[in-house]
PDB file of N, CA and C in Angstrom:
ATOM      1  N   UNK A   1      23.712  22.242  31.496  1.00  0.00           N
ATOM      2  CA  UNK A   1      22.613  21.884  30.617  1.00  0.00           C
ATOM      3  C   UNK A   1      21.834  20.738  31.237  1.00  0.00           C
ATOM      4  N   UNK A   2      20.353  21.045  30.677  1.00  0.00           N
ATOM      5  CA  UNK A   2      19.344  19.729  31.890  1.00  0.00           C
ATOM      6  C   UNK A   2      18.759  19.286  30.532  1.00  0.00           C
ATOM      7  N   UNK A   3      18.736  18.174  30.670  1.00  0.00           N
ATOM      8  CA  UNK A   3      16.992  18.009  29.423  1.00  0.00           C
ATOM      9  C   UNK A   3      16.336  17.116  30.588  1.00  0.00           C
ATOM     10  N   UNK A   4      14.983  17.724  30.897  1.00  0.00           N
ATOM     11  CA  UNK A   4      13.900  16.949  31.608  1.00  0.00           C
ATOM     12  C   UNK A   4      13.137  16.393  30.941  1.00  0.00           C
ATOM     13  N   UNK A   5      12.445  15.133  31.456  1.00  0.00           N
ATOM     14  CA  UNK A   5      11.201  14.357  30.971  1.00  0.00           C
ATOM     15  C   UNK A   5      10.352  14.778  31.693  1.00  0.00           C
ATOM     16  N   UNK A   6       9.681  15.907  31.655  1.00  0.00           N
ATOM     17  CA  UNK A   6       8.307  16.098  32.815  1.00  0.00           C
ATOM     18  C   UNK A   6       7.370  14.707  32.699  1.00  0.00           C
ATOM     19  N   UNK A   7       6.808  14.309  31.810  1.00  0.00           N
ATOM     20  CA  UNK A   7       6.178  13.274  31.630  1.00  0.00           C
ATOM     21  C   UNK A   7       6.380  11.978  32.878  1.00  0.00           C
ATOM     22  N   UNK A   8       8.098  12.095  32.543  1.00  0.00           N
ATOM     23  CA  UNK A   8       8.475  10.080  33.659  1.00  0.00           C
ATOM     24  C   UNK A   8       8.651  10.499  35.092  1.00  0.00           C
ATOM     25  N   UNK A   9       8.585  11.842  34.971  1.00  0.00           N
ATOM     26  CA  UNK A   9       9.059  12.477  36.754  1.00  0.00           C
ATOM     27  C   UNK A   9       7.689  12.347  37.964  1.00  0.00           C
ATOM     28  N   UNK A  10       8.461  11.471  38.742  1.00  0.00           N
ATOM     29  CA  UNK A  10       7.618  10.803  40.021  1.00  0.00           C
ATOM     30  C   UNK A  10       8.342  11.488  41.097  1.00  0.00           C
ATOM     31  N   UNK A  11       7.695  11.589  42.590  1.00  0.00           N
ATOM     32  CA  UNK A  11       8.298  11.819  43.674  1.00  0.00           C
ATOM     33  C   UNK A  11       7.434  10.826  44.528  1.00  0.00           C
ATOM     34  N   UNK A  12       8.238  10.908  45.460  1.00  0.00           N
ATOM     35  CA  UNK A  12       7.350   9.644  46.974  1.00  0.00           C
ATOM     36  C   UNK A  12       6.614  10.451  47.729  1.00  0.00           C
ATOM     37  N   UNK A  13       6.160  11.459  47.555  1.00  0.00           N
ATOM     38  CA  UNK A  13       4.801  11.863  48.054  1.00  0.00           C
ATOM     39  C   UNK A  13       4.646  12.814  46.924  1.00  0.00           C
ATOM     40  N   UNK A  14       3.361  13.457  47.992  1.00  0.00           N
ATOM     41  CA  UNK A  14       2.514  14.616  46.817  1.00  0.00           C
ATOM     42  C   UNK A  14       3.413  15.696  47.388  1.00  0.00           C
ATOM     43  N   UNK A  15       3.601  16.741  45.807  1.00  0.00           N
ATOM     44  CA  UNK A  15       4.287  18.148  45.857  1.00  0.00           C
ATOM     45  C   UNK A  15       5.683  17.581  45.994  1.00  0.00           C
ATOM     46  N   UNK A  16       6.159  16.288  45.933  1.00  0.00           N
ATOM     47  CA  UNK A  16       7.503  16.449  45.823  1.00  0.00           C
ATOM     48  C   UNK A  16       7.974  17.302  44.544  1.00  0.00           C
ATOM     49  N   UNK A  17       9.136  17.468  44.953  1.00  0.00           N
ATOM     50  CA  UNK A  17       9.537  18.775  43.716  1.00  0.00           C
ATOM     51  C   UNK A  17      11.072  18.058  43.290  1.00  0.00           C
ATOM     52  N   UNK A  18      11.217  18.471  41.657  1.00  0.00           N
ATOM     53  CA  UNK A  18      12.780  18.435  41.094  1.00  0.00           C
ATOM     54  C   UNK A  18      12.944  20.134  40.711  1.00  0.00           C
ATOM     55  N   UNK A  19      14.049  20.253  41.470  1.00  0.00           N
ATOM     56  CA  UNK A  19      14.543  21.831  41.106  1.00  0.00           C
ATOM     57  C   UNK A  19      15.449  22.053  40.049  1.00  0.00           C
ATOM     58  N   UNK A  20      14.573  22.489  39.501  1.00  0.00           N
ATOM     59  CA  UNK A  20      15.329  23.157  37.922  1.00  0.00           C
ATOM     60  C   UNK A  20      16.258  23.764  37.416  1.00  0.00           C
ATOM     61  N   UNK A  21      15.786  25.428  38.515  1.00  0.00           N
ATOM     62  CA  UNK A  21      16.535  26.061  37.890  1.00  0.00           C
ATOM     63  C   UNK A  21      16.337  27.417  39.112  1.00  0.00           C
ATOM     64  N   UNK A  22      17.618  27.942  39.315  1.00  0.00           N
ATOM     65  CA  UNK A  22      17.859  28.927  40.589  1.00  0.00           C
ATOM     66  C   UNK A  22      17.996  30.608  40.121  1.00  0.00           C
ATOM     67  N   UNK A  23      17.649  30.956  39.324  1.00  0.00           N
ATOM     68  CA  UNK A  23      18.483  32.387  39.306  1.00  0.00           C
ATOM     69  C   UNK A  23      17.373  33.580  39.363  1.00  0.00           C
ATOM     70  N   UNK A  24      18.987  34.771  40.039  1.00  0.00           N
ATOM     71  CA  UNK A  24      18.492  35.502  40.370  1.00  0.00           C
ATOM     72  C   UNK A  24      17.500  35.878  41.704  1.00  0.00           C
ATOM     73  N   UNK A  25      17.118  34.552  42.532  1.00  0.00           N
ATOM     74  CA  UNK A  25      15.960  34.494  43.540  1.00  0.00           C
ATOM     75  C   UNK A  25      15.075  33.831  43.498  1.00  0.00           C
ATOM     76  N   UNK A  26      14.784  33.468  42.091  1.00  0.00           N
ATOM     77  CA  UNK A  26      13.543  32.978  41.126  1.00  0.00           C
ATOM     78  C   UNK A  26      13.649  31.335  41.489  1.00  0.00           C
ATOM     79  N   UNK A  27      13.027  30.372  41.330  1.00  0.00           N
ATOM     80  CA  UNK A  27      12.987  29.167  41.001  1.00  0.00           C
ATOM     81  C   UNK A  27      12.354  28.607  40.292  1.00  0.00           C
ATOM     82  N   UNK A  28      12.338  27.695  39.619  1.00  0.00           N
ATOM     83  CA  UNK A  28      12.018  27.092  38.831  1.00  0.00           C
ATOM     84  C   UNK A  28      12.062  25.295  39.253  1.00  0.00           C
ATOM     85  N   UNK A  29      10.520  25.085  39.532  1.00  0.00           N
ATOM     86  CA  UNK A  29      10.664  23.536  40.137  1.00  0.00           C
ATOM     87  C   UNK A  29       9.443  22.791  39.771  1.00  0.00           C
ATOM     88  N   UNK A  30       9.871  21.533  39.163  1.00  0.00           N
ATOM     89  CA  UNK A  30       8.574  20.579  38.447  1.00  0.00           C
ATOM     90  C   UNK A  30       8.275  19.887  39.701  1.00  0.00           C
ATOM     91  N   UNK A  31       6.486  19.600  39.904  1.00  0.00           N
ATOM     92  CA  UNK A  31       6.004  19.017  41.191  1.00  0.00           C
ATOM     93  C   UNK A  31       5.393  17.488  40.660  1.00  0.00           C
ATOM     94  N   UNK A  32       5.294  17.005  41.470  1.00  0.00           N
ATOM     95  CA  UNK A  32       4.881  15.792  41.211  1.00  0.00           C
ATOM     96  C   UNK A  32       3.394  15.818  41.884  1.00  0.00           C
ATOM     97  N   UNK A  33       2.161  15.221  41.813  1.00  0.00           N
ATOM     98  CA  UNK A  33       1.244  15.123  42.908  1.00  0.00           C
ATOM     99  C   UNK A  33       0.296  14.861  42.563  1.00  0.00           C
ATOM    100  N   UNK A  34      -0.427  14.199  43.841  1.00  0.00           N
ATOM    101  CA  UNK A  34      -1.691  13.437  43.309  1.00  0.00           C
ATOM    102  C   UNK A  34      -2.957  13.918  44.488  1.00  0.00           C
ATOM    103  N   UNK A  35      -2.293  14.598  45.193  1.00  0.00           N
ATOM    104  CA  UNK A  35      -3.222  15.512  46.325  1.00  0.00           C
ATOM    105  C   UNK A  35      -3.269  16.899  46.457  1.00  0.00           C
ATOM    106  N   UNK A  36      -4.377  17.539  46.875  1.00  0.00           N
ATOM    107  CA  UNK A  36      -4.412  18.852  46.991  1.00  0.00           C
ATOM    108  C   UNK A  36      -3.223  19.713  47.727  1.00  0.00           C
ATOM    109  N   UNK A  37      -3.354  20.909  47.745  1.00  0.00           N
ATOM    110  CA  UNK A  37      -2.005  21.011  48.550  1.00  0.00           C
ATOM    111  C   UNK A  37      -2.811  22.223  49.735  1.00  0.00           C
ATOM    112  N   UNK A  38      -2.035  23.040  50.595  1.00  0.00           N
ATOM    113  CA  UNK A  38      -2.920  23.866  51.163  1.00  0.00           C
ATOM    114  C   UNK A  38      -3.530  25.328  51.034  1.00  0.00           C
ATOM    115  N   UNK A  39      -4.236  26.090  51.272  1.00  0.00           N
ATOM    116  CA  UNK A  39      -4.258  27.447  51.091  1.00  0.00           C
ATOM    117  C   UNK A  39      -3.077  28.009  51.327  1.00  0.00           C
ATOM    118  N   UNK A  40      -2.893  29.177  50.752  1.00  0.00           N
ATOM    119  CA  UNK A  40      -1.544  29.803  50.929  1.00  0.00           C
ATOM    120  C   UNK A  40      -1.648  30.750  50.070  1.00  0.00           C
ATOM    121  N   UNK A  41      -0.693  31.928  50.372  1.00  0.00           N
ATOM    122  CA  UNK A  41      -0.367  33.254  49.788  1.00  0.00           C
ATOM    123  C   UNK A  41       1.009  33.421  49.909  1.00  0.00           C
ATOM    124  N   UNK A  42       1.603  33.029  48.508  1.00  0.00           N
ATOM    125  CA  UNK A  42       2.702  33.081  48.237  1.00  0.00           C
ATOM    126  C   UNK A  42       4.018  34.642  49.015  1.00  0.00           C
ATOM    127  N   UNK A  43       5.074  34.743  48.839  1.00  0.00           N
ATOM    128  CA  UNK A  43       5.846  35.756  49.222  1.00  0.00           C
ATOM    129  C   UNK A  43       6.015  36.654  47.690  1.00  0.00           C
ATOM    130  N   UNK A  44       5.903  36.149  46.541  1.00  0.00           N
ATOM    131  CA  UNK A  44       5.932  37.126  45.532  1.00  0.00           C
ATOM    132  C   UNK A  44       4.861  36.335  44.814  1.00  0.00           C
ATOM    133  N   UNK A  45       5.137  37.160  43.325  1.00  0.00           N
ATOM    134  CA  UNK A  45       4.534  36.527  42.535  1.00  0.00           C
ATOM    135  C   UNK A  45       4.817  34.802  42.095  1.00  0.00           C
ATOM    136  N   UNK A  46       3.598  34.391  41.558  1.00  0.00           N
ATOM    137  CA  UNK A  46       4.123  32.503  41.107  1.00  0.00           C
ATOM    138  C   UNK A  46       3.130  32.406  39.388  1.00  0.00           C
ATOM    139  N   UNK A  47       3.898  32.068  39.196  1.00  0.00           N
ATOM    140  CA  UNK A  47       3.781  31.445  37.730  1.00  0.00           C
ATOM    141  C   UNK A  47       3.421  29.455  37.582  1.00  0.00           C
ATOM    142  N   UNK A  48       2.210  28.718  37.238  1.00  0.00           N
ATOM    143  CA  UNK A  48       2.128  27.880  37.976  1.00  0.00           C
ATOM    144  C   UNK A  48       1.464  27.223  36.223  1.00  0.00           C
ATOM    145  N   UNK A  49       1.947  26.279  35.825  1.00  0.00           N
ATOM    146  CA  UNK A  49       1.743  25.912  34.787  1.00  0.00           C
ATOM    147  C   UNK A  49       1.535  24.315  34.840  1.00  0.00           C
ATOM    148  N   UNK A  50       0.576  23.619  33.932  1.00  0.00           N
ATOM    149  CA  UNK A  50       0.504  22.326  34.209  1.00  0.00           C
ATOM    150  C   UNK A  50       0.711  21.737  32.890  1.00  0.00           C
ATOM    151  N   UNK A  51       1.457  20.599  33.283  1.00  0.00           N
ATOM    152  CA  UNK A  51       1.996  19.838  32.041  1.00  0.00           C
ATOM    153  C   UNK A  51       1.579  18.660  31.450  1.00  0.00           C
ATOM    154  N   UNK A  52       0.826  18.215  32.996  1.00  0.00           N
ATOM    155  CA  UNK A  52       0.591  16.762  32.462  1.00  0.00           C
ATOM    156  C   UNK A  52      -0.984  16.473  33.637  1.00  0.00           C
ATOM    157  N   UNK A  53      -1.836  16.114  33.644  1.00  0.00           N
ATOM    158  CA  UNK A  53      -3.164  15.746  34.211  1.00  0.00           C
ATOM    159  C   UNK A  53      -3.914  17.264  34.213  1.00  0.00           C
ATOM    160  N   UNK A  54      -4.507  17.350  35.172  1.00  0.00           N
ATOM    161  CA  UNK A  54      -5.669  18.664  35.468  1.00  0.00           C
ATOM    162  C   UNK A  54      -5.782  18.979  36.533  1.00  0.00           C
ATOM    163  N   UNK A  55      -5.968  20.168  36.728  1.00  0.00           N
ATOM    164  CA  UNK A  55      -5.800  20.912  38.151  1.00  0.00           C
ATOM    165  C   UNK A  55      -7.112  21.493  38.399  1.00  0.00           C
ATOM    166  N   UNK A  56      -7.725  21.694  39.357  1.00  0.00           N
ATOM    167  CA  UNK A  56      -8.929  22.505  39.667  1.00  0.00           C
ATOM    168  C   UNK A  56      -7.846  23.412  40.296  1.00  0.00           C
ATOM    169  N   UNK A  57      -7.951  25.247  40.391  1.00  0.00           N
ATOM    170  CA  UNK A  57      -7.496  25.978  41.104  1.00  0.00           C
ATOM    171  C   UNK A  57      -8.231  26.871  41.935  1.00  0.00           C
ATOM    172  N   UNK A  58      -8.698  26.749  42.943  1.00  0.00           N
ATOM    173  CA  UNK A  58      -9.466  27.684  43.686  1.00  0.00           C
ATOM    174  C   UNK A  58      -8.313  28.830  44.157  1.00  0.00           C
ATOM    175  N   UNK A  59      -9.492  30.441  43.891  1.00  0.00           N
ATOM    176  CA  UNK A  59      -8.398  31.301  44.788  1.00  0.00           C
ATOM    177  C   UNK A  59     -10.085  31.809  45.477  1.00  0.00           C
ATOM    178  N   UNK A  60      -9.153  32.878  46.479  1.00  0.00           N
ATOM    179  CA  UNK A  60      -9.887  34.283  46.715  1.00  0.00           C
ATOM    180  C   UNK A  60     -10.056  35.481  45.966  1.00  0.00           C
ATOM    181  N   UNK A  61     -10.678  35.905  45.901  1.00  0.00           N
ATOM    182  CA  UNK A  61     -10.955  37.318  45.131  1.00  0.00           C
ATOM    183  C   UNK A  61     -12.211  38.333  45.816  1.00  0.00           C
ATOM    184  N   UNK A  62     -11.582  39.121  46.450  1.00  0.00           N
ATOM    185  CA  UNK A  62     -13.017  40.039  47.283  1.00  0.00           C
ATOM    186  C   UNK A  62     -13.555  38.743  48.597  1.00  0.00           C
ATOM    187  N   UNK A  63     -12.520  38.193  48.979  1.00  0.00           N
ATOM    188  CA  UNK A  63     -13.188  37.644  49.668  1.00  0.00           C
ATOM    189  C   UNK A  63     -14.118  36.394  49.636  1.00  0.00           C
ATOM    190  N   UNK A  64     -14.567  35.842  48.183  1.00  0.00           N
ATOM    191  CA  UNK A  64     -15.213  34.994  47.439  1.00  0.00           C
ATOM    192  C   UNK A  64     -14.494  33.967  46.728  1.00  0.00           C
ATOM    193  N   UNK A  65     -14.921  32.450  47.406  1.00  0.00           N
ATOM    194  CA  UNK A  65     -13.699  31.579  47.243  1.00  0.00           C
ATOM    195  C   UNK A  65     -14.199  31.232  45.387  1.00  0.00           C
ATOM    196  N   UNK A  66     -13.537  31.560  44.594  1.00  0.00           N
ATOM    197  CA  UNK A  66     -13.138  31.119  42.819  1.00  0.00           C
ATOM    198  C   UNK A  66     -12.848  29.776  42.679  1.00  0.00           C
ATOM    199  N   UNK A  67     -13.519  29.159  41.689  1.00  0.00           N
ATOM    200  CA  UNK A  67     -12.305  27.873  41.260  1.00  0.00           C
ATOM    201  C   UNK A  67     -12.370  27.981  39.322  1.00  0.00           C
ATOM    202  N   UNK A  68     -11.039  27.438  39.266  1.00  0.00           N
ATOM    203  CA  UNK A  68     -10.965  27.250  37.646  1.00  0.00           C
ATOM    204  C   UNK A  68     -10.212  25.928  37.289  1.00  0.00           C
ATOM    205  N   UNK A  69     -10.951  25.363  35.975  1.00  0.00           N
ATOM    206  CA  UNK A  69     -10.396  24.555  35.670  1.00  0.00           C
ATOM    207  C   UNK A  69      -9.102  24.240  34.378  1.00  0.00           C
ATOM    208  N   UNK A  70      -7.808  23.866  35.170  1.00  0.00           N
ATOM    209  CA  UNK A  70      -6.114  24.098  34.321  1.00  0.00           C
ATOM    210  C   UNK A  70      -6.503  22.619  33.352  1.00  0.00           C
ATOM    211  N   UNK A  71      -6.107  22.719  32.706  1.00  0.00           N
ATOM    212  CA  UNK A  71      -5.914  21.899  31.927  1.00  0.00           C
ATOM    213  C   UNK A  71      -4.604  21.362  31.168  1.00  0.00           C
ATOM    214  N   UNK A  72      -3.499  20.311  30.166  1.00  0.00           N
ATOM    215  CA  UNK A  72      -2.459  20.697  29.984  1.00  0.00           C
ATOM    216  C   UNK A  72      -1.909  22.218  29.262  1.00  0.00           C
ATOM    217  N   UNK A  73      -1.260  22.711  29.744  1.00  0.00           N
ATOM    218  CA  UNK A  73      -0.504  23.796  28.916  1.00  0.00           C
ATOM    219  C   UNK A  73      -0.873  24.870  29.245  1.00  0.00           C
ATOM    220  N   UNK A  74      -1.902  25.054  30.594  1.00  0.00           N
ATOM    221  CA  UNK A  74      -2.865  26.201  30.731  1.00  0.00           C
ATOM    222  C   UNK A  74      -1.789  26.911  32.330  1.00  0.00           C
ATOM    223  N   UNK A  75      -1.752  28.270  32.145  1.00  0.00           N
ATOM    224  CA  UNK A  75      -1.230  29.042  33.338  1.00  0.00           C
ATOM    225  C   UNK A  75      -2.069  29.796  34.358  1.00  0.00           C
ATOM    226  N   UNK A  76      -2.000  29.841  35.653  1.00  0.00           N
ATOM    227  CA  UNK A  76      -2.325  30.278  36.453  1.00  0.00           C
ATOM    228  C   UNK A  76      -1.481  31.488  37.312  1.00  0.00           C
ATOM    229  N   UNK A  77      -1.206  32.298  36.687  1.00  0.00           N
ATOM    230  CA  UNK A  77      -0.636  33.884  37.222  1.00  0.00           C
ATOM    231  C   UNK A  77      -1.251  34.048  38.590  1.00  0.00           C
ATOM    232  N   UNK A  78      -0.536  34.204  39.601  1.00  0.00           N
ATOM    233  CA  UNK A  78      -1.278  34.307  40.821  1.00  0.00           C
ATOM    234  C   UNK A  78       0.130  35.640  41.293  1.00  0.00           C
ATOM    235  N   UNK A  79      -1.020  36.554  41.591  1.00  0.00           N
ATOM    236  CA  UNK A  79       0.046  37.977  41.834  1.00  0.00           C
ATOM    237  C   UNK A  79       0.148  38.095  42.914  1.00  0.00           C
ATOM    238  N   UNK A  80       1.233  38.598  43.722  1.00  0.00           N
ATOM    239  CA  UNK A  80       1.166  39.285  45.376  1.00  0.00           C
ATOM    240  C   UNK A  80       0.168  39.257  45.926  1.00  0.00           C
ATOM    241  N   UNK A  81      -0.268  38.948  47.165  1.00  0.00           N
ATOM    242  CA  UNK A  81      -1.299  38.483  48.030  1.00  0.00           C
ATOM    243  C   UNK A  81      -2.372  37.888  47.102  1.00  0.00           C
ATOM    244  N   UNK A  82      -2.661  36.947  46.523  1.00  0.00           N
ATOM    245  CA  UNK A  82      -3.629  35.994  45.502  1.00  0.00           C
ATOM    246  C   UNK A  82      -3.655  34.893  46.944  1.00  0.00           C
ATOM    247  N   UNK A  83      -4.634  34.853  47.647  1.00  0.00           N
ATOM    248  CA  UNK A  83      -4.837  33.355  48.328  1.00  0.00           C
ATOM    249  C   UNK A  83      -5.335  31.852  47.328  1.00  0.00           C
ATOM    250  N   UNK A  84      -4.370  31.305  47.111  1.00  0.00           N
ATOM    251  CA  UNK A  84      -4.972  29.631  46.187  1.00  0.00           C
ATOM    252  C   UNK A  84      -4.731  28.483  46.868  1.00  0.00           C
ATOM    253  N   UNK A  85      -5.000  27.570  46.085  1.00  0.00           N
ATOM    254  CA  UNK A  85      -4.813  26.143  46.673  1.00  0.00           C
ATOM    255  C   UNK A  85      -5.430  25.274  45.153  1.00  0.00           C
ATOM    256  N   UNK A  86      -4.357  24.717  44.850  1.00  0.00           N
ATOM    257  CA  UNK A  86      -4.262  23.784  43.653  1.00  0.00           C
ATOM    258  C   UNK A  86      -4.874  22.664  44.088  1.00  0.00           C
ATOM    259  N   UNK A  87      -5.816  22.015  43.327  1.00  0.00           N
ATOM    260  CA  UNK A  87      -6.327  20.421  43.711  1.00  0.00           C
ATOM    261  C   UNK A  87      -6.475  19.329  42.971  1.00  0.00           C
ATOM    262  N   UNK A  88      -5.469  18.685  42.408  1.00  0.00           N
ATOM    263  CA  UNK A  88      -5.236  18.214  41.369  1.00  0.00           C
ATOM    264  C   UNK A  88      -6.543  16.917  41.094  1.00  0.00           C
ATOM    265  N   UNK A  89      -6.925  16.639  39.525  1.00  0.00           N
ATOM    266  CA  UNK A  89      -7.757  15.735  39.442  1.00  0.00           C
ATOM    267  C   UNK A  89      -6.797  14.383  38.958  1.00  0.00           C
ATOM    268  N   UNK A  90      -6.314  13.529  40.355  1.00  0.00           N
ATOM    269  CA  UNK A  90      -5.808  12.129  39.593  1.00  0.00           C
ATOM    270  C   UNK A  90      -4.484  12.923  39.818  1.00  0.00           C
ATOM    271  N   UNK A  91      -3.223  12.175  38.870  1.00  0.00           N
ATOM    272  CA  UNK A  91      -2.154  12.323  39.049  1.00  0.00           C
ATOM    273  C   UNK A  91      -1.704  14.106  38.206  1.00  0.00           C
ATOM    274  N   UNK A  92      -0.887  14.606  38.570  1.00  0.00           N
ATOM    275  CA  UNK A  92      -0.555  16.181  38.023  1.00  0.00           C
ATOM    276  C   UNK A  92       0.914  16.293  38.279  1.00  0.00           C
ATOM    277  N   UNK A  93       1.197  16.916  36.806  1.00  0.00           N
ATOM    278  CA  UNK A  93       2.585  17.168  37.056  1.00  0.00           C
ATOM    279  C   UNK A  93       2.561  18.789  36.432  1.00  0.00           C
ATOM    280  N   UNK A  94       3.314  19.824  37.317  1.00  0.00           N
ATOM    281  CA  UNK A  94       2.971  21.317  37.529  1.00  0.00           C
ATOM    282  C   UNK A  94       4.650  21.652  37.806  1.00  0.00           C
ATOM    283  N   UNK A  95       4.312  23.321  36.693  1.00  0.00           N
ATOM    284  CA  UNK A  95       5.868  23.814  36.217  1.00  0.00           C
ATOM    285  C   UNK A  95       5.614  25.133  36.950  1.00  0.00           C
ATOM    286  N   UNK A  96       6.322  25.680  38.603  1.00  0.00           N
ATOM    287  CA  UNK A  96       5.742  26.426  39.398  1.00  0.00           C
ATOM    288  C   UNK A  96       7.418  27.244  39.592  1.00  0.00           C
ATOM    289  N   UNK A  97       7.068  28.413  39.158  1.00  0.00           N
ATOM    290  CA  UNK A  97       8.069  29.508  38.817  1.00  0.00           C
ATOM    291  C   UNK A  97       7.661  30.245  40.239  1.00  0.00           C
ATOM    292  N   UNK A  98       8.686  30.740  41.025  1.00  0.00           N
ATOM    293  CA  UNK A  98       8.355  31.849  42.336  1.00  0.00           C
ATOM    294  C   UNK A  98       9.856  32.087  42.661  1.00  0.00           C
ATOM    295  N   UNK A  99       9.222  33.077  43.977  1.00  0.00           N
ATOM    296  CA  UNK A  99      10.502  33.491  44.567  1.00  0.00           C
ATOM    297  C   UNK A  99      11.027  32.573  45.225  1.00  0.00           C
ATOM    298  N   UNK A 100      12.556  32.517  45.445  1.00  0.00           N
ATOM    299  CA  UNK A 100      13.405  31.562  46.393  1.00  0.00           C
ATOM    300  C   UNK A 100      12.791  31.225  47.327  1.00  0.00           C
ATOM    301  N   UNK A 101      12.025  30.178  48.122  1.00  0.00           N
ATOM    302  CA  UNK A 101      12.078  30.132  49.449  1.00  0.00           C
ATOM    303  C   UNK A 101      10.649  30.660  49.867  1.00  0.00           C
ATOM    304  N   UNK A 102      10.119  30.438  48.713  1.00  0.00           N
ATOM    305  CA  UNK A 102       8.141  30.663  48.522  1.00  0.00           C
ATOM    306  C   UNK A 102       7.674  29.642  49.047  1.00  0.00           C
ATOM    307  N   UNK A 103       6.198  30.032  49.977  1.00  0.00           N
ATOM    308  CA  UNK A 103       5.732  28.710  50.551  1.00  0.00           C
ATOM    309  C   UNK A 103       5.573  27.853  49.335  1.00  0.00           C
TER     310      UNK A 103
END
């Protein structure tokens, strides 16, 4: 049994991560961060939820770079080949569900 404070959870850089939770392949890991992170296309699907500040999320779609704005409590479903890159506004703390061993 865990009880987390997403709220007090810090790391010493950006995208540091506390790992949650392992099963099945899946992970489950709260990020810490205050910088963008890079383009990338995950290995499965990612489930990418924000808990605490605001995220701008740019993807691809047809080739045409998208952005949207996360807000708390808001999800970003990004399916098999989805190119994104999260860019947080200020400090962000993000609840990012994927496969084991996902960039």
């Amino acid at each position: 049994m865990k009880i987390i404070r997403s709220q007090s959870f810090t790391a010493d850089r950006a995208w540091g991560a506390l790992d949650i939770a392992s099963m099945n392949g899946i992970t489950t890991r709260l990020h810490w961060t205050d910088q963008p992170y890079k383009w990338h296309v995950n290995d499965g699907e990612e489930v990418f939820v924000v808990l605490d500040g605001q995220v701008q999320m740019r993807y691809r779609k047809a080739g045409q770079e998208k952005a949207v704005m996360l807000a708390v409590g808001d999800i970003f479903y990004a399916s098999v080949g989805t190119e994104h890159v999260a860019h947080p506004l200020g400090v962000a703390r993000i609840l990012v569900i994927e496969s084991e061993g996902s960039v």
